[in-house]
PDB file of N, CA and C in Angstrom:
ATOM      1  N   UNK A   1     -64.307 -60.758 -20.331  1.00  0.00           N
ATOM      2  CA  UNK A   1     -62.948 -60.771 -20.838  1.00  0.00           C
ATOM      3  C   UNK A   1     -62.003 -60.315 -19.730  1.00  0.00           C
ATOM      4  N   UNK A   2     -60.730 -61.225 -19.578  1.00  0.00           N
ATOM      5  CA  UNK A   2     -59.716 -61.028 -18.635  1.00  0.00           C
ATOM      6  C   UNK A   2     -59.238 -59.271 -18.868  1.00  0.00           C
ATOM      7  N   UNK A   3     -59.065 -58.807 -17.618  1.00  0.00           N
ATOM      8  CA  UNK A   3     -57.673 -57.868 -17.731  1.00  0.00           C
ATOM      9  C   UNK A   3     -56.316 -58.254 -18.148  1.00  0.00           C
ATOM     10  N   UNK A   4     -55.731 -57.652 -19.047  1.00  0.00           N
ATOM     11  CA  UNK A   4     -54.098 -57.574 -18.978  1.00  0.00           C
ATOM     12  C   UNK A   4     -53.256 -56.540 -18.627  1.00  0.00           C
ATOM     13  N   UNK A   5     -52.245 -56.400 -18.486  1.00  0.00           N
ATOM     14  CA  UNK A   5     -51.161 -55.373 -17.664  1.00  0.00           C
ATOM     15  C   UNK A   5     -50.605 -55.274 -18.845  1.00  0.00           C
ATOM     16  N   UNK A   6     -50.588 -53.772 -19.466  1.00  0.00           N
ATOM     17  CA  UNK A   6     -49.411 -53.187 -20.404  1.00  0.00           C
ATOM     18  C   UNK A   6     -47.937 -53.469 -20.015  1.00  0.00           C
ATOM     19  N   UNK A   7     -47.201 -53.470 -21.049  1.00  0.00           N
ATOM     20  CA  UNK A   7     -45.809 -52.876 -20.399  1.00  0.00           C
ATOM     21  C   UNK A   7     -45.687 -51.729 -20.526  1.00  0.00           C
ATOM     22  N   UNK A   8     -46.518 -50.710 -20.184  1.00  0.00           N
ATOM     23  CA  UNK A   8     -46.324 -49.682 -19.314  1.00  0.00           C
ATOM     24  C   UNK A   8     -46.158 -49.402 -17.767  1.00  0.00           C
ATOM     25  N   UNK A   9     -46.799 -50.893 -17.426  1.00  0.00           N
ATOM     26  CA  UNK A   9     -46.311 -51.142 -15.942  1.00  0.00           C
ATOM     27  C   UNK A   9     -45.150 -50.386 -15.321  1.00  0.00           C
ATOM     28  N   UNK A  10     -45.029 -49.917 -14.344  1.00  0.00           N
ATOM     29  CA  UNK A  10     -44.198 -49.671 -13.538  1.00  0.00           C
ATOM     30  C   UNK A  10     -43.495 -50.437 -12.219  1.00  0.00           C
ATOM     31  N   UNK A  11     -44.605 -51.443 -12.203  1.00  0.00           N
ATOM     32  CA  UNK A  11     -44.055 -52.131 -10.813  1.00  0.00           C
ATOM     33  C   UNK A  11     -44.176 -52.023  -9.369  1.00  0.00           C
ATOM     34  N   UNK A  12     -45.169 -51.056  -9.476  1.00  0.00           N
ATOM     35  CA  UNK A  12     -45.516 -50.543  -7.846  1.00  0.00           C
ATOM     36  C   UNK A  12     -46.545 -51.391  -7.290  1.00  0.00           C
ATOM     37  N   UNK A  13     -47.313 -52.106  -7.578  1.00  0.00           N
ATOM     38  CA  UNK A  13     -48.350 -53.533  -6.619  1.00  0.00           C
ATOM     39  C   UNK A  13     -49.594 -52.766  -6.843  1.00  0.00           C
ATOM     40  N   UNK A  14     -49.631 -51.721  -6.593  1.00  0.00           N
ATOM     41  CA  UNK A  14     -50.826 -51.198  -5.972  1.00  0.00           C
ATOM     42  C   UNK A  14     -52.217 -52.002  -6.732  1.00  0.00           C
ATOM     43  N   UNK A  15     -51.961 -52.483  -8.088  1.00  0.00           N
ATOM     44  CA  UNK A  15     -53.170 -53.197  -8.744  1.00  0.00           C
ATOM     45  C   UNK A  15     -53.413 -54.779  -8.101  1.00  0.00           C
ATOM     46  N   UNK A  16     -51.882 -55.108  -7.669  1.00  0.00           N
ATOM     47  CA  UNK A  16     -52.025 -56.667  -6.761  1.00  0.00           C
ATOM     48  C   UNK A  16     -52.815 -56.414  -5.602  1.00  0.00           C
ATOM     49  N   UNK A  17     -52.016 -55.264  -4.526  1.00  0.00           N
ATOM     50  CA  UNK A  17     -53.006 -55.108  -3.550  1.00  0.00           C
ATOM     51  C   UNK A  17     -54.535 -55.033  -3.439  1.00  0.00           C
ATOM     52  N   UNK A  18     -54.887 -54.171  -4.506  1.00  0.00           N
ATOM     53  CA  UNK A  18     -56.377 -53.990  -4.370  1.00  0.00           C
ATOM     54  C   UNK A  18     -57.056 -54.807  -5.031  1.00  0.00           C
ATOM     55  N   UNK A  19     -56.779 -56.228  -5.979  1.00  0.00           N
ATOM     56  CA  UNK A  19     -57.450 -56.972  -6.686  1.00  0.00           C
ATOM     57  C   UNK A  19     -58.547 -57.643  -5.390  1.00  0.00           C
ATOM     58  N   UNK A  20     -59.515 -57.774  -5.728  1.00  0.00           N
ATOM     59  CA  UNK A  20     -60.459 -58.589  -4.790  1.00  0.00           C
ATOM     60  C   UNK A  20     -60.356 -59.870  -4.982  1.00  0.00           C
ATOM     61  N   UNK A  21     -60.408 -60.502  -6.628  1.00  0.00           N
ATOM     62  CA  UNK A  21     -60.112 -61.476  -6.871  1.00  0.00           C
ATOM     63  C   UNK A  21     -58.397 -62.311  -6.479  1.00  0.00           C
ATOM     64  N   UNK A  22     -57.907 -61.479  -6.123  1.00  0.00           N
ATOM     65  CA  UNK A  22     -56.157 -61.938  -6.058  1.00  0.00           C
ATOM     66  C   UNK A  22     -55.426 -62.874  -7.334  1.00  0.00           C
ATOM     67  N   UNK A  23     -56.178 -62.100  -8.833  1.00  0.00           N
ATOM     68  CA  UNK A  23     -55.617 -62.503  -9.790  1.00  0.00           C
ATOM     69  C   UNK A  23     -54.490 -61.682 -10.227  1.00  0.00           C
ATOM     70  N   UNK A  24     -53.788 -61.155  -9.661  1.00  0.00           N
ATOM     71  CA  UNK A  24     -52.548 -59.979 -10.120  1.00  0.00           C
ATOM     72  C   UNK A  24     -51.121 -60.795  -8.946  1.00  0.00           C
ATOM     73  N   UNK A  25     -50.106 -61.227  -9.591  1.00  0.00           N
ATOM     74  CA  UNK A  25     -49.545 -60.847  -9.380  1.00  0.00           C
ATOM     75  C   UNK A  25     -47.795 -60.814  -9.811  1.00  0.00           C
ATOM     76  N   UNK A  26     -46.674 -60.967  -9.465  1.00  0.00           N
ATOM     77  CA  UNK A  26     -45.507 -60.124  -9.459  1.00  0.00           C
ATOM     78  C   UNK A  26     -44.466 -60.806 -10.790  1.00  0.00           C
ATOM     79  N   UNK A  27     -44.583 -60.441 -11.999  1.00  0.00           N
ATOM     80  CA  UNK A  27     -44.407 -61.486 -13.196  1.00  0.00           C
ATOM     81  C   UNK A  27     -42.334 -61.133 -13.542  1.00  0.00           C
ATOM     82  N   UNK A  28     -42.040 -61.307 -14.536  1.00  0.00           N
ATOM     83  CA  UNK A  28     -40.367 -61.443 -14.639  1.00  0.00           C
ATOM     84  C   UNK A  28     -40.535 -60.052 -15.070  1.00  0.00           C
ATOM     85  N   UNK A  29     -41.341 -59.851 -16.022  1.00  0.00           N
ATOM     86  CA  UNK A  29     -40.971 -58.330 -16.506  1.00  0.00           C
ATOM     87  C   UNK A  29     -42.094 -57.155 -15.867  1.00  0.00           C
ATOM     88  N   UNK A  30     -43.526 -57.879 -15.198  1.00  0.00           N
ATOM     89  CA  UNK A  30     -43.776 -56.610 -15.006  1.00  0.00           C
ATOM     90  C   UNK A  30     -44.960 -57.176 -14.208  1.00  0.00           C
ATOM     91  N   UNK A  31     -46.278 -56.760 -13.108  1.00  0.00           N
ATOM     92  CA  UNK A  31     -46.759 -57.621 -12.874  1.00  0.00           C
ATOM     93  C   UNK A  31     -48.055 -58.259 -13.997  1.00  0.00           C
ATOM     94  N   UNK A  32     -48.728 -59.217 -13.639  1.00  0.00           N
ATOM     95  CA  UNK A  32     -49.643 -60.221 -14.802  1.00  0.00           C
ATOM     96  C   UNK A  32     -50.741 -60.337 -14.042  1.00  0.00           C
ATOM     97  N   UNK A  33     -51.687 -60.576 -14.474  1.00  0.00           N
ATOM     98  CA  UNK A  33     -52.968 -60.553 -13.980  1.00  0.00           C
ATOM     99  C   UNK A  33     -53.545 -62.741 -14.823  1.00  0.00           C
ATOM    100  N   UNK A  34     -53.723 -63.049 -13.799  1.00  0.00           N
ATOM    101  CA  UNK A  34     -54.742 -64.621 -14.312  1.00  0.00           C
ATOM    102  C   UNK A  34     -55.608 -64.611 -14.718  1.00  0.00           C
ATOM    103  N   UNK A  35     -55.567 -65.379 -16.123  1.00  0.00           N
ATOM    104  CA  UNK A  35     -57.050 -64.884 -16.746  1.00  0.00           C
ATOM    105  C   UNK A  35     -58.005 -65.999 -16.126  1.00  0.00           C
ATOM    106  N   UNK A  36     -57.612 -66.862 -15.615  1.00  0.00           N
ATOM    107  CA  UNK A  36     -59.013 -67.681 -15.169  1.00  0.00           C
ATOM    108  C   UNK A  36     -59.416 -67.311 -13.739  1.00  0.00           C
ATOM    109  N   UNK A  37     -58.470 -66.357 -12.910  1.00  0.00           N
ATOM    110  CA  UNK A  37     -59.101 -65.685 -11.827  1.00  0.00           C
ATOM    111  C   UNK A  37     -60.063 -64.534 -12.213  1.00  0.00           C
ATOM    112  N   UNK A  38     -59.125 -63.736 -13.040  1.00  0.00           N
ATOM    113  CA  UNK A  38     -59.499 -62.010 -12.939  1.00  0.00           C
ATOM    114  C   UNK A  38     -61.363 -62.590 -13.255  1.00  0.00           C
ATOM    115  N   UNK A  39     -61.834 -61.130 -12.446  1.00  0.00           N
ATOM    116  CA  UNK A  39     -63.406 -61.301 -12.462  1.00  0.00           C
ATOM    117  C   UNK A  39     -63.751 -60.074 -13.798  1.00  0.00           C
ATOM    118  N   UNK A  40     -62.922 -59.564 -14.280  1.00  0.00           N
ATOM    119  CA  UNK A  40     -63.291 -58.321 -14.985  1.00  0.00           C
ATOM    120  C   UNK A  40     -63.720 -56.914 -14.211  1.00  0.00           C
ATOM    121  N   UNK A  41     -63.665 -57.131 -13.084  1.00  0.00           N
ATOM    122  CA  UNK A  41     -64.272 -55.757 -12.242  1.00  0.00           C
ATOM    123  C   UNK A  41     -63.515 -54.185 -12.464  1.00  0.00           C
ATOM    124  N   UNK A  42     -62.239 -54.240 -12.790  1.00  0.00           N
ATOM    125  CA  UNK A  42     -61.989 -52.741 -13.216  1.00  0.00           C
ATOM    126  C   UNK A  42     -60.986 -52.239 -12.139  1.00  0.00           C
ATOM    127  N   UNK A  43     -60.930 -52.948 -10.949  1.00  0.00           N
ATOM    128  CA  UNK A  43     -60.599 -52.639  -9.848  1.00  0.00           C
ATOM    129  C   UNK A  43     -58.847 -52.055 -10.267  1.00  0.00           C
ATOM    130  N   UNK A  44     -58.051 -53.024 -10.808  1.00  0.00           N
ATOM    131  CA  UNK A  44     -57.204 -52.987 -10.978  1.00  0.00           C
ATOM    132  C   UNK A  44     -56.481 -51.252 -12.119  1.00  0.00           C
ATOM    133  N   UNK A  45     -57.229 -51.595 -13.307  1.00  0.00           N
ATOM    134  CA  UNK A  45     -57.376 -49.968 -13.768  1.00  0.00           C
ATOM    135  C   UNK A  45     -57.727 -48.763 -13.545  1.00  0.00           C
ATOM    136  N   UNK A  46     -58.334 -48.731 -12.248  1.00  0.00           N
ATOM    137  CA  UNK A  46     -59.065 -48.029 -11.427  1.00  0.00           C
ATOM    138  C   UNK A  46     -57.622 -47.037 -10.350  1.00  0.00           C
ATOM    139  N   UNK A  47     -56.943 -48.110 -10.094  1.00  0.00           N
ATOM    140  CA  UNK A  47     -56.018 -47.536  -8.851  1.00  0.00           C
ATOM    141  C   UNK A  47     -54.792 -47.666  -9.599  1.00  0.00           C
ATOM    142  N   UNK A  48     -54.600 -48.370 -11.030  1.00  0.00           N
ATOM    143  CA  UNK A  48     -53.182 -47.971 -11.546  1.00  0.00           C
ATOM    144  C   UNK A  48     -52.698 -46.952 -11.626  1.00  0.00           C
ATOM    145  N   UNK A  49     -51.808 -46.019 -11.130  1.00  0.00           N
ATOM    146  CA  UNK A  49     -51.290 -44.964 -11.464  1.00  0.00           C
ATOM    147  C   UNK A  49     -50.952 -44.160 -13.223  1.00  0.00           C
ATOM    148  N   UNK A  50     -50.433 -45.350 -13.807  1.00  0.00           N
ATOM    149  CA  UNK A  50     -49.944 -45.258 -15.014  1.00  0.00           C
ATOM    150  C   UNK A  50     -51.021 -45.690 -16.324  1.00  0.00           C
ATOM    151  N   UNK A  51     -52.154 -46.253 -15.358  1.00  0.00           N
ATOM    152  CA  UNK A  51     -53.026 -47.047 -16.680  1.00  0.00           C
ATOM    153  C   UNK A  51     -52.751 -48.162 -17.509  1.00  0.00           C
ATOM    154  N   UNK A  52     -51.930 -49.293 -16.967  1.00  0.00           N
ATOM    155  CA  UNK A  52     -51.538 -50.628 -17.550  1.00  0.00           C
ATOM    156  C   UNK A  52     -52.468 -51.219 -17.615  1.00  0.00           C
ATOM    157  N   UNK A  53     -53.023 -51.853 -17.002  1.00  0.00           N
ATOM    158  CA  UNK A  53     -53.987 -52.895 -16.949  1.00  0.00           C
ATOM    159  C   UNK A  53     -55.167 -52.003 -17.957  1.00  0.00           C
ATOM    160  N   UNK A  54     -55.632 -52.805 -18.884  1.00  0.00           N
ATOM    161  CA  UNK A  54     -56.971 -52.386 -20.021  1.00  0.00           C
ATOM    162  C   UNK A  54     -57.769 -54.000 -19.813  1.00  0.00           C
ATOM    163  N   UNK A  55     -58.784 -53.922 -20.487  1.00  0.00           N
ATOM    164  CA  UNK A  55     -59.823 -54.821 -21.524  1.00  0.00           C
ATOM    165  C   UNK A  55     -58.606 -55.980 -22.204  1.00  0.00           C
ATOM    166  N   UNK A  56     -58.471 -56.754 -21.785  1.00  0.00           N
ATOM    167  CA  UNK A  56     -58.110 -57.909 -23.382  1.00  0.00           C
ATOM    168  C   UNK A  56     -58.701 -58.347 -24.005  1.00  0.00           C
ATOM    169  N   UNK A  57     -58.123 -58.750 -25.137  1.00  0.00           N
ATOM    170  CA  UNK A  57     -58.968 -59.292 -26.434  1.00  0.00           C
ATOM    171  C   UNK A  57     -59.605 -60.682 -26.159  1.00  0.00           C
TER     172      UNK A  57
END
C-alpha cells in the first residue's frame, strides 16, 4: 500500500529529498507522494519532521 502525505505537511522537502523511489513530490497544497511509484519503504515517515506521510488505505 502507497504512502500518503497528511495535511499536516509543512512543506519543507525533506521527505522528497530522501525518497529512493523519487515518488514525492511538490503538490498545490502540500507535497504528494505517487502511488504507482512509492515502494512502501517508510523512508519518507522516517525523516518527516511533523509525521505526514502514514500507511494509505
Amino acid at each position: 500500500m502507497a504512502y500518503v502525505i497528511s495535511d499536516d505537511c509543512i512543506g519543507c522537502g525533506s521527505c522528497a529529498a530522501d525518497c529512493p523511489a523519487g515518488a514525492i513530490s511538490e503538490g498545490d497544497e502540500h507535497y504528494e507522494i505517487n502511488a504507482d511509484t512509492c515502494t512502501s519503504c517508510g523512508t519518507c515517515a522516517a525523516v518527516c519532521p511533523v509525521g505526514a506521510p502514514g500507511e494509505g488505505e
